[in-house]
Protein backbone atom coordinates (compact mmCIF):
# COMPACT_ATOMS: atom_id res chain seq x y z
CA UNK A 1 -11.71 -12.78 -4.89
CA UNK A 2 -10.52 -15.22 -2.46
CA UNK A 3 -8.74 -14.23 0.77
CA UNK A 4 -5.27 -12.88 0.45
CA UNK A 5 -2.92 -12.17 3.31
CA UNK A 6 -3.61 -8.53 3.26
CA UNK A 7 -7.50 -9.81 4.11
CA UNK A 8 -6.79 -11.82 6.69
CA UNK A 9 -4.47 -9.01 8.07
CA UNK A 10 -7.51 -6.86 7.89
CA UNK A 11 -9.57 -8.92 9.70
CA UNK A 12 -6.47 -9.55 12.36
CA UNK A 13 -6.62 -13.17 11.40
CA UNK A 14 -2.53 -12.27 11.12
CA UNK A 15 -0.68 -9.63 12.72
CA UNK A 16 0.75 -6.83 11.66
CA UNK A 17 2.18 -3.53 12.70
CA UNK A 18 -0.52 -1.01 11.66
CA UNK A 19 0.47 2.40 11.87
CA UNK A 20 -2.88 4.14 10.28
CA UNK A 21 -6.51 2.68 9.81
CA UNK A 22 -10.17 4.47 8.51
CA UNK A 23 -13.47 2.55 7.19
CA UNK A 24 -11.57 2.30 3.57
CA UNK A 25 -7.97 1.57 3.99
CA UNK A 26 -5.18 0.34 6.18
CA UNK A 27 -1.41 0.78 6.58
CA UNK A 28 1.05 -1.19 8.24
CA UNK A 29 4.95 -1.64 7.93
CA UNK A 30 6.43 -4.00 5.24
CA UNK A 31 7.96 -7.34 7.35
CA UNK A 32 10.73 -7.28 4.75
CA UNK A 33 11.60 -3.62 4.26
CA UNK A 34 13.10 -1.82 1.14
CA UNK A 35 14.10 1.50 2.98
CA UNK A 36 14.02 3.05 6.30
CA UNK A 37 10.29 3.43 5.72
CA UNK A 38 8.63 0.87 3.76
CA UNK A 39 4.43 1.03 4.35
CA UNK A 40 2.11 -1.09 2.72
CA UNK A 41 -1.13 0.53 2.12
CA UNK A 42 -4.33 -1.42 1.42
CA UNK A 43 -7.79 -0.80 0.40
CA UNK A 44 -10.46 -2.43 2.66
CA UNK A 45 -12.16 -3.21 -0.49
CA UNK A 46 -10.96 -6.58 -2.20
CA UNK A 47 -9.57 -5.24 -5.32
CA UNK A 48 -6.62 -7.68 -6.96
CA UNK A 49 -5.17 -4.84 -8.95
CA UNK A 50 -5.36 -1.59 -9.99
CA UNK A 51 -6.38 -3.04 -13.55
CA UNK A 52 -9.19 -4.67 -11.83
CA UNK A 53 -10.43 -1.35 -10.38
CA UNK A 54 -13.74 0.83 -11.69
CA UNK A 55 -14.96 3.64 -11.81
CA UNK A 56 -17.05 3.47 -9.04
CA UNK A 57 -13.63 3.07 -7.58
CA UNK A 58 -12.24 6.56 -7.91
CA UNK A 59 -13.07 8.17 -4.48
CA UNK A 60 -11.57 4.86 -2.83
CA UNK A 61 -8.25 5.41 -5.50
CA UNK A 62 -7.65 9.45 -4.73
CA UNK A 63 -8.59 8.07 -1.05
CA UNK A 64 -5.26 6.14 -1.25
CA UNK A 65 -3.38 8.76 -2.74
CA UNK A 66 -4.16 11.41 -0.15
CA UNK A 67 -3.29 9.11 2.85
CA UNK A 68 -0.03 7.76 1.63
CA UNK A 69 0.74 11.51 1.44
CA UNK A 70 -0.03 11.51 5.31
CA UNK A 71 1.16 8.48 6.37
CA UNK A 72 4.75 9.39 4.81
CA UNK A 73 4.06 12.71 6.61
CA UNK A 74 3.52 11.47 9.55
CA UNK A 75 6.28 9.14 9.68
CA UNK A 76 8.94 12.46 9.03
CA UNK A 77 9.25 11.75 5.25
CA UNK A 78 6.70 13.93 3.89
CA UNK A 79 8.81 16.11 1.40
CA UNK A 80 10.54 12.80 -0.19
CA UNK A 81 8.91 9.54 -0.50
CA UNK A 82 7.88 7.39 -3.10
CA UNK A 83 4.43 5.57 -4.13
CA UNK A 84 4.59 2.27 -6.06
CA UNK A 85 1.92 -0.04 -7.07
CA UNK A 86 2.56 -2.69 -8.68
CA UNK A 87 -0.15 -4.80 -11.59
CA UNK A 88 0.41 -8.09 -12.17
CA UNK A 89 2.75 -11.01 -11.68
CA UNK A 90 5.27 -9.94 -14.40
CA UNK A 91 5.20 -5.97 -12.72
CA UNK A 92 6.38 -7.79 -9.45
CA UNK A 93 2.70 -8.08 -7.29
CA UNK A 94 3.00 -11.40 -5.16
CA UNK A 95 -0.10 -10.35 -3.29
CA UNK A 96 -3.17 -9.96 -5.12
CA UNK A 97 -5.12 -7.41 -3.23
CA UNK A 98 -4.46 -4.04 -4.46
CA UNK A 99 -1.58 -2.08 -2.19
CA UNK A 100 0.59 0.63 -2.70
CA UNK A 101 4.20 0.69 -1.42
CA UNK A 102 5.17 3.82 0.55
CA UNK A 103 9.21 4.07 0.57
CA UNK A 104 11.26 6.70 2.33
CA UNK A 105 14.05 7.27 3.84
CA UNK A 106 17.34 6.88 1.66
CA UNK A 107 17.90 7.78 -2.14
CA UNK A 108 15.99 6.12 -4.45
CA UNK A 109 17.34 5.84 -7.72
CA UNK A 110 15.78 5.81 -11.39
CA UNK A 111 15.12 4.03 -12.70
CA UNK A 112 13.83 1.15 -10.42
CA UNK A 113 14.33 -2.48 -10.76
């Protein structure tokens, strides 16, 4: 895979406002945000999509579920948030390096887009 921007935010070639990080993922606000909290969450791992992932990617998958349950937790938005993760160009991914959206903070309608 070659390097996306999440990469080079991982290996703070860019900068970015992080607000959690372990040895497999990393979360940092969205620069254009969709709601009061917007959080992009990315595996350290280069995946593009979640198509692309395997099965020796499960533990890194539930991983990512688990701490965008904390994140939005942390950030006061625990008991409503949403998770979106988008596959593909025509689903809406621009970046291809798997991430998960973590929105909170006003109603969010359904369905979306």
């Amino acid at each position: 895979m070659s390097e996306t921007l999440f990469s080079k935010i991982i290996n703070r070639d860019i900068p970015a406002d992080i607000v959690y990080e372990d040895e497999q993922c990393l979360a940092f606000r969205d620069i254009a945000p969709q709601a009061p909290m917007h959080i992009l969450l990315i595996p350290k791992k280069p995946i593009p999509k979640v198509a692309d992932s395997e099965p020796t990617d499960q533990m890194l998958l539930g991983h990512l579920l688990l701490k965008a349950g904390e994140i939005a937790t942390a950030e006061g938005y625990g008991d409503a948030f949403r998770l979106i993760v988008n596959n593909g160009e025509k689903a809406g991914q621009t970046v291809f390096h798997l991430h998960m959206h973590i929105l909170g903070g006003r109603e969010l309608t359904w369905p979306p887009g």
